[in-house]
Structures are given as structure tokens and as C-alpha cells.
C-alpha atoms as a PDB file:
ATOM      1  CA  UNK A   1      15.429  95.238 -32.715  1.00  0.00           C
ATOM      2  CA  UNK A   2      14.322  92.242 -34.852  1.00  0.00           C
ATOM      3  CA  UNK A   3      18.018  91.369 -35.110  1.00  0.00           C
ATOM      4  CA  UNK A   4      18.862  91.299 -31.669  1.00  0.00           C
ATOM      5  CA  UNK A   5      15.654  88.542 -31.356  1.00  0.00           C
ATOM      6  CA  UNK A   6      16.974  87.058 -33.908  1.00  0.00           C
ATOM      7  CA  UNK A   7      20.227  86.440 -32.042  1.00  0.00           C
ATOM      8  CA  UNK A   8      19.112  86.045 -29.140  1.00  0.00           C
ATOM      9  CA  UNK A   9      16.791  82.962 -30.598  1.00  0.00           C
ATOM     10  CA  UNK A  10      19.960  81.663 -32.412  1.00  0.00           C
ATOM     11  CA  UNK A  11      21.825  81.849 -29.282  1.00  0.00           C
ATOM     12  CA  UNK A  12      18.928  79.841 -27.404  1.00  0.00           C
ATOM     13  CA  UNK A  13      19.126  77.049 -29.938  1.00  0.00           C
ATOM     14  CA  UNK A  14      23.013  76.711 -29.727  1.00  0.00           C
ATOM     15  CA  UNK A  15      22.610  76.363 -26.101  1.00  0.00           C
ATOM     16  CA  UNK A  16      19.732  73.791 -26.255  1.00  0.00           C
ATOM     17  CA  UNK A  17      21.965  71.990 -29.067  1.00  0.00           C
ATOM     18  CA  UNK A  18      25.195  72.190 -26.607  1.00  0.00           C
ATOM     19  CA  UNK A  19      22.757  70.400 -23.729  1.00  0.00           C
ATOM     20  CA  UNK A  20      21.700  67.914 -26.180  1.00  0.00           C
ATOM     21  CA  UNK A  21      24.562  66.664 -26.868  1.00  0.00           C
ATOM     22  CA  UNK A  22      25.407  65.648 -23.051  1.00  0.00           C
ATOM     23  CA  UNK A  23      28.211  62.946 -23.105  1.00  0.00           C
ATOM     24  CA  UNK A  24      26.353  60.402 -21.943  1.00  0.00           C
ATOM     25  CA  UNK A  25      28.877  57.063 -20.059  1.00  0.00           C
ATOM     26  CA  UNK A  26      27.453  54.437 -21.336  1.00  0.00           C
ATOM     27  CA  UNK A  27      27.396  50.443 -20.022  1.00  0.00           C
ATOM     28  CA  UNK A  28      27.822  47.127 -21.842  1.00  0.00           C
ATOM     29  CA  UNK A  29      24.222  46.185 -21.002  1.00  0.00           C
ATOM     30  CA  UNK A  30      22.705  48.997 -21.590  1.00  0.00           C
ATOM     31  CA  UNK A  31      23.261  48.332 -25.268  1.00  0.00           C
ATOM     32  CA  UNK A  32      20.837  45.081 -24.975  1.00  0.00           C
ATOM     33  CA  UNK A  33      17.360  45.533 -24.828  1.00  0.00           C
ATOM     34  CA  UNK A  34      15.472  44.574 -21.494  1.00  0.00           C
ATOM     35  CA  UNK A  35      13.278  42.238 -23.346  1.00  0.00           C
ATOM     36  CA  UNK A  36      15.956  40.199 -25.460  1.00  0.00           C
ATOM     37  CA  UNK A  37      16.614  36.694 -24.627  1.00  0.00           C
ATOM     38  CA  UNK A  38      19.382  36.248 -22.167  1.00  0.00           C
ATOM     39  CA  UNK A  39      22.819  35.207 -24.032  1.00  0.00           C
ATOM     40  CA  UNK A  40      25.369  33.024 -22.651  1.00  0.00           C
ATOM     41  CA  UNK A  41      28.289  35.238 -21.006  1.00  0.00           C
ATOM     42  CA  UNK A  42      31.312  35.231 -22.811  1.00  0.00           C
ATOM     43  CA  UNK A  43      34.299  32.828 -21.532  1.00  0.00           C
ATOM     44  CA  UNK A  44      36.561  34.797 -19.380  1.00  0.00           C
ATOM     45  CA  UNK A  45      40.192  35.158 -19.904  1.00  0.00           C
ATOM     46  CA  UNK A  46      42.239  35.651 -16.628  1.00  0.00           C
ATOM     47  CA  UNK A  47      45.315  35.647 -17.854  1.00  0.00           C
ATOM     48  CA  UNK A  48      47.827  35.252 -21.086  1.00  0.00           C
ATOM     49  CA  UNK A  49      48.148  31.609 -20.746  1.00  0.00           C
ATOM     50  CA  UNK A  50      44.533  31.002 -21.027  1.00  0.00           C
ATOM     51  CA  UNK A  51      44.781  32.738 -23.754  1.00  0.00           C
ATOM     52  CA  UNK A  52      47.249  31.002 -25.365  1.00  0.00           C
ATOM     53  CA  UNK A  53      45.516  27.503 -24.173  1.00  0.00           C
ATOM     54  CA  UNK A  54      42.015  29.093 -26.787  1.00  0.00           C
ATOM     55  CA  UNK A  55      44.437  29.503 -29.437  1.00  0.00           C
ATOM     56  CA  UNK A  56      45.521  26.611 -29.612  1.00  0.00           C
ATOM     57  CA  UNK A  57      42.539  24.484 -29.014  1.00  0.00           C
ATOM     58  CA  UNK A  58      40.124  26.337 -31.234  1.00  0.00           C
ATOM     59  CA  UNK A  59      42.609  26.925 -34.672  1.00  0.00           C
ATOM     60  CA  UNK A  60      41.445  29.497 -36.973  1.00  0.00           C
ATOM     61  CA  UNK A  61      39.010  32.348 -35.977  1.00  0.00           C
ATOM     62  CA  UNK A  62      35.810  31.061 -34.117  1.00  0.00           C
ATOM     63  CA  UNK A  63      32.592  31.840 -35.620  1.00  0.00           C
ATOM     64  CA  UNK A  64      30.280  34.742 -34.182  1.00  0.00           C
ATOM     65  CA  UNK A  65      26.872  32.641 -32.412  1.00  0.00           C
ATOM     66  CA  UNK A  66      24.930  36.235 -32.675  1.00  0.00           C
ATOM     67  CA  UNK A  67      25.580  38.159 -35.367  1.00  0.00           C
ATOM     68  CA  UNK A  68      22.687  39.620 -35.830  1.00  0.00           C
ATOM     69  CA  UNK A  69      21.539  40.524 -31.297  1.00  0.00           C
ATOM     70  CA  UNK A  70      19.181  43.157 -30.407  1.00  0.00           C
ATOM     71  CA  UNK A  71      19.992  46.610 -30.697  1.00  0.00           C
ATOM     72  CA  UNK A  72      18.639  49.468 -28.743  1.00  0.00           C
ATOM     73  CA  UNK A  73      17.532  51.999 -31.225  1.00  0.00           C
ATOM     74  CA  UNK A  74      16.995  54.801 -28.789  1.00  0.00           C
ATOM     75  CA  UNK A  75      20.716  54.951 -28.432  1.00  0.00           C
ATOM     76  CA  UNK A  76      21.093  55.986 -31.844  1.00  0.00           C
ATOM     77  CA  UNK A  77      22.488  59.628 -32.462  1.00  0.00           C
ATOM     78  CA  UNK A  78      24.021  59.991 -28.272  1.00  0.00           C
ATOM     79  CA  UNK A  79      27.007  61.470 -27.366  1.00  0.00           C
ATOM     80  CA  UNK A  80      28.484  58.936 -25.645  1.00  0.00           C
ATOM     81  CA  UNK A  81      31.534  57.470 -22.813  1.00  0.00           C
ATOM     82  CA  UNK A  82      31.987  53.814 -23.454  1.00  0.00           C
ATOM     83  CA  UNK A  83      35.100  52.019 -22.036  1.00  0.00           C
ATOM     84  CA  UNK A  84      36.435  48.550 -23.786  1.00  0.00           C
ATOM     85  CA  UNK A  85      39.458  46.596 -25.963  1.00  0.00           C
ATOM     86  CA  UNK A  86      40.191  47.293 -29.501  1.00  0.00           C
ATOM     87  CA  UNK A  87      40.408  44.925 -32.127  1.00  0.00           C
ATOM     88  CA  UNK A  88      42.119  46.962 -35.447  1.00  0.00           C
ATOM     89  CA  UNK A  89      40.873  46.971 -38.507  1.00  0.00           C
ATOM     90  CA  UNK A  90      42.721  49.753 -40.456  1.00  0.00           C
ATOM     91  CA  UNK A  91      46.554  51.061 -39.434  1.00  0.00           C
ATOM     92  CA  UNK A  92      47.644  53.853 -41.014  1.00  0.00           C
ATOM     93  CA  UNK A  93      51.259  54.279 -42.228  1.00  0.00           C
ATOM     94  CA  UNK A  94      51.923  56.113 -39.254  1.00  0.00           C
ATOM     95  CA  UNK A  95      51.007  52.419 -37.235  1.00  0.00           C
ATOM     96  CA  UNK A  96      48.124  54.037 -35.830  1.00  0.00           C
ATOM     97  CA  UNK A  97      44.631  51.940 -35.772  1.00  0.00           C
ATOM     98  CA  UNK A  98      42.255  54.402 -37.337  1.00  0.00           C
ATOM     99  CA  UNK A  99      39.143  51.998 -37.501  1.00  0.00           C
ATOM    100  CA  UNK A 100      38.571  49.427 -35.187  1.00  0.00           C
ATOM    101  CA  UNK A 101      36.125  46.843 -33.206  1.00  0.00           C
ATOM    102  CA  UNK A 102      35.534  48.109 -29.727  1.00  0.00           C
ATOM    103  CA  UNK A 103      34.738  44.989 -27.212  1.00  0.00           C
ATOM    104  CA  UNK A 104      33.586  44.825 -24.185  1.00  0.00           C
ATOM    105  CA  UNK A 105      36.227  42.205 -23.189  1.00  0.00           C
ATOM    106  CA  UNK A 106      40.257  41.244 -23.021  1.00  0.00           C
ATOM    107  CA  UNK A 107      40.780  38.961 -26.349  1.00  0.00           C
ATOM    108  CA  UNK A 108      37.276  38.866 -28.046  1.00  0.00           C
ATOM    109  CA  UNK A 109      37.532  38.146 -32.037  1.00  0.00           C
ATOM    110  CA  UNK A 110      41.245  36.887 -31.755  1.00  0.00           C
ATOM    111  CA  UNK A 111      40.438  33.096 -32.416  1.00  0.00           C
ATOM    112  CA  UNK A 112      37.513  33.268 -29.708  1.00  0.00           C
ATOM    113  CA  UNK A 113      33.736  33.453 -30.887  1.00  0.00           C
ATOM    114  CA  UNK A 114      33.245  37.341 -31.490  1.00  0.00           C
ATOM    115  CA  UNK A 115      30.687  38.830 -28.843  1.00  0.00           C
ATOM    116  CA  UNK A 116      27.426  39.036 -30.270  1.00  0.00           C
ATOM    117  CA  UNK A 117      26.813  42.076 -32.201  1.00  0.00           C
ATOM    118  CA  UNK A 118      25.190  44.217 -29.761  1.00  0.00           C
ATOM    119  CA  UNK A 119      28.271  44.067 -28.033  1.00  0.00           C
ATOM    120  CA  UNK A 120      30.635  45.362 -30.789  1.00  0.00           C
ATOM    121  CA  UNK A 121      30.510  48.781 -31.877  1.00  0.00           C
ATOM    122  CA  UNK A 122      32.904  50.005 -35.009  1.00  0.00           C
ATOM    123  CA  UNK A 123      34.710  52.758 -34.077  1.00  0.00           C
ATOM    124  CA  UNK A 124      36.335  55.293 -36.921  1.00  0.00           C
ATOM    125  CA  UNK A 125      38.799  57.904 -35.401  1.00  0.00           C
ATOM    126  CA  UNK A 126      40.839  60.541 -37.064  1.00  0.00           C
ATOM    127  CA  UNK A 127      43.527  60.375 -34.715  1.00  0.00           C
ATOM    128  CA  UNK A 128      43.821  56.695 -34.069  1.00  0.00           C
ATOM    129  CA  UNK A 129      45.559  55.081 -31.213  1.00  0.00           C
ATOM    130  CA  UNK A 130      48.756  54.238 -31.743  1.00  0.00           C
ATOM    131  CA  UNK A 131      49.368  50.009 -32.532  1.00  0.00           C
ATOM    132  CA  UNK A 132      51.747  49.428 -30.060  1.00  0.00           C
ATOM    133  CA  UNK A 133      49.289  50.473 -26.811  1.00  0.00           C
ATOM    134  CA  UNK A 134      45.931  48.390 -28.347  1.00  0.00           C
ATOM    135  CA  UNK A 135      46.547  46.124 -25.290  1.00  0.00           C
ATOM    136  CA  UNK A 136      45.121  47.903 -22.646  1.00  0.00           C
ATOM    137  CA  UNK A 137      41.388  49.214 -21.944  1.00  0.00           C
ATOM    138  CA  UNK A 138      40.531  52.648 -23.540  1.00  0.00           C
ATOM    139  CA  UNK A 139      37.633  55.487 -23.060  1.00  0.00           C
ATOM    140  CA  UNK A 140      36.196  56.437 -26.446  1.00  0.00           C
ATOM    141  CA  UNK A 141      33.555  59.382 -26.558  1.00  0.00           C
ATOM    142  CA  UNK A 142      31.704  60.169 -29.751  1.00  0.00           C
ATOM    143  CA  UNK A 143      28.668  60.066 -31.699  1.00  0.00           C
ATOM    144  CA  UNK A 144      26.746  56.477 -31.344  1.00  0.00           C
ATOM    145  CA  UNK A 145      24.780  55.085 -34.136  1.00  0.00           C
ATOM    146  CA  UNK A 146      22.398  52.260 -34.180  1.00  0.00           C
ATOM    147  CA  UNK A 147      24.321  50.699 -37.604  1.00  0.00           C
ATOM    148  CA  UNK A 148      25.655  47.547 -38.363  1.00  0.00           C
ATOM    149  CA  UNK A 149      29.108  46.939 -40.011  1.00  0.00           C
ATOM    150  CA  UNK A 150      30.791  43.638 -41.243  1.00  0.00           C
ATOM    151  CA  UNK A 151      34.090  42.515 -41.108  1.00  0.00           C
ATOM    152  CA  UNK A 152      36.178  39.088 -40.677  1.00  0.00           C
ATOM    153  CA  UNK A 153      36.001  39.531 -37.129  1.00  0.00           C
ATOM    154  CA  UNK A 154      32.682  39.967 -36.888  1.00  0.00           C
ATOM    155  CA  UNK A 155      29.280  41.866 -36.921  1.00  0.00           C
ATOM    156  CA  UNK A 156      28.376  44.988 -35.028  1.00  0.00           C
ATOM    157  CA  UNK A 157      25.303  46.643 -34.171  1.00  0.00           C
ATOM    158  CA  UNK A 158      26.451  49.927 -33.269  1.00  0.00           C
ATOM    159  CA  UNK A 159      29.032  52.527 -34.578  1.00  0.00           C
ATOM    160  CA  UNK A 160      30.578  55.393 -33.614  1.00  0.00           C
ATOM    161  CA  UNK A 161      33.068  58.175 -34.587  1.00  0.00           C
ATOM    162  CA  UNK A 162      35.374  58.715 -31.821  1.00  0.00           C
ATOM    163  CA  UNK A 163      36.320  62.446 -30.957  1.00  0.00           C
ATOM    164  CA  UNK A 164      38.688  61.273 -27.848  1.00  0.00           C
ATOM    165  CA  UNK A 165      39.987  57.937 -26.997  1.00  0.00           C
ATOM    166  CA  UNK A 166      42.021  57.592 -23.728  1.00  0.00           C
ATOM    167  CA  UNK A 167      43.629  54.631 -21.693  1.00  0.00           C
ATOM    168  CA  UNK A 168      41.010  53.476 -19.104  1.00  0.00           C
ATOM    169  CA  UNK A 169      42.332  53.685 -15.814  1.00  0.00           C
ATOM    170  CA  UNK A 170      41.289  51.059 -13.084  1.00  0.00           C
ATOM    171  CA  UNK A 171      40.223  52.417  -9.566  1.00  0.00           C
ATOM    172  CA  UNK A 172      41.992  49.713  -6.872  1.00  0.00           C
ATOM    173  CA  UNK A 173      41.665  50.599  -3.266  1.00  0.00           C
ATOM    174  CA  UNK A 174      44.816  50.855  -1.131  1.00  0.00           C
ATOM    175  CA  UNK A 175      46.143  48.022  -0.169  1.00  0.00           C
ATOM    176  CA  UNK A 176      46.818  48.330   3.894  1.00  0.00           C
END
């Protein structure tokens, strides 16, 4: 009898764990706390040629203005859903990126200021995503962590290992 409670108690806590662990889709801003200063928004790159027009005005890698933002710490230890671009850090010899910078924006850290670091979150996956695809928007889901990392492209307040990452696929209405 005091085995099957036993059980049964161990079965309760799985469960309870299993809710716990919701995956939890996660926004941009949510990652800044209500009461930090505002920050300026980032400049916004419509298309490839403005792109090209940063490079070649600002030279070598632009400085990050926040490296050290606000951080929610009540995000830390979430499952969560968190769409954005990847900047690579580590490629593996099968040309996958295994670590990377996950951004909230098309061409942040490539010779434009970085975002400011509540606003970067470094990403380690076992799987990777495969170097030639890093263009596009992608899903990750994984375990959040309120931790900074450093790197030349810049600092991040968060981390997370990924357990999926998938492309992100943008909802347009018909067109009639």
C-alpha cells in the first residue's frame, strides 16, 4: 500500500513538473522591465541596399550604446517561444551554427550598433541551424536564463539552450 502512495505522489510531482514547464511565447518587450528608461528604437533596415548604404558609412563593427540594459529576472528558468535573426558565433564542421546571438531584428551586430543587451539572448543548440538558411527569421524554444554572455558582437542579458529552432513563418492576408 505505501508503495502505491508512493507512486502515486511521484506521479503527482511529474505532472506538476510537466505543467511547470509550459512553453511560454515570449515578446521582445517583455524582456525589458516596465520601469527602465525608455531606449532609442533601433534604425530600421527595409531592405538590402540600406544595408549595404550602413556598411559602408559606419566601417568596422559599431559599438553596443547598452551593454549592460535591464533584465527581467523573473524570466529566468521559463520554458520559452521567442522568434528573431541569428548572428553565429560557433559553426561546426558540418557548417551548422551551434551557438549564436538571437536578435530581435534583420542585420543587428553586422557593422550596426548591437541592440542593447536585454535584447540579445545567446542561444547554444545541439543541432544547430544549418549556415546557409541564417537569413531568415527562426522560432527557438528552450530554457531562458537571466545570464549575461560576451562576445565581439556584443553583450547579452539572457541565454538560452534551444531544444527546437524552426523558420518563422509570416501570416500575410490574401491579397484580393
Amino acid at each position: 500500500m505505501m508503495r502505491k502512495i508512493l507512486l502515486a505522489a511521484l506521479l503527482l510531482c511529474s505532472l506538476s513538473t510537466a505543467f511547470a514547464a509550459e512553453l511560454r511565447t515570449l515578446k521582445w518587450e517583455e524582456m525589458i522591465p516596465a520601469d527602465a528608461p525608455p531606449l532609442p528604437p533601433p534604425a530600421a533596415l527595409h531592405s538590402m541596399d540600406q544595408l549595404a548604404d550602413m556598411l559602408a558609412e559606419s566601417g568596422p563593427a559599431a559599438e553596443q550604446q547598452y551593454p549592460n540594459a535591464p533584465i527581467v529576472p523573473e524570466l529566468d528558468g521559463l520554458n520559452v517561444k521567442l522568434p528573431g535573426y541569428i548572428v553565429p558565433l560557433t559553426i561546426d564542421d558540418n557548417s551548422r551554427i551551434t551557438e549564436f546571438l538571437l536578435v530581435p531584428y534583420f542585420g543587428a551586430c553586422i557593422h550596426v550598433p548591437p541592440p542593447p543587451s536585454n535584447q540579445m539572448v545567446y542561444v547554444t543548440s545541439e543541432g544547430g541551424v544549418a549556415l546557409g538558411d541564417m537569413w531568415q527569421p527562426y522560432w527557438i524554444e528552450g530554457k531562458l536564463s537571466v545570464a549575461s554572455f560576451s562576445s565581439d558582437m556584443g553583450d547579452t542579458g539572457y541565454s538560452a539552450d534551444a531544444t527546437q529552432i524552426y523558420p518563422y513563418v509570416f501570416d500575410s492576408p490574401a491579397i484580393k
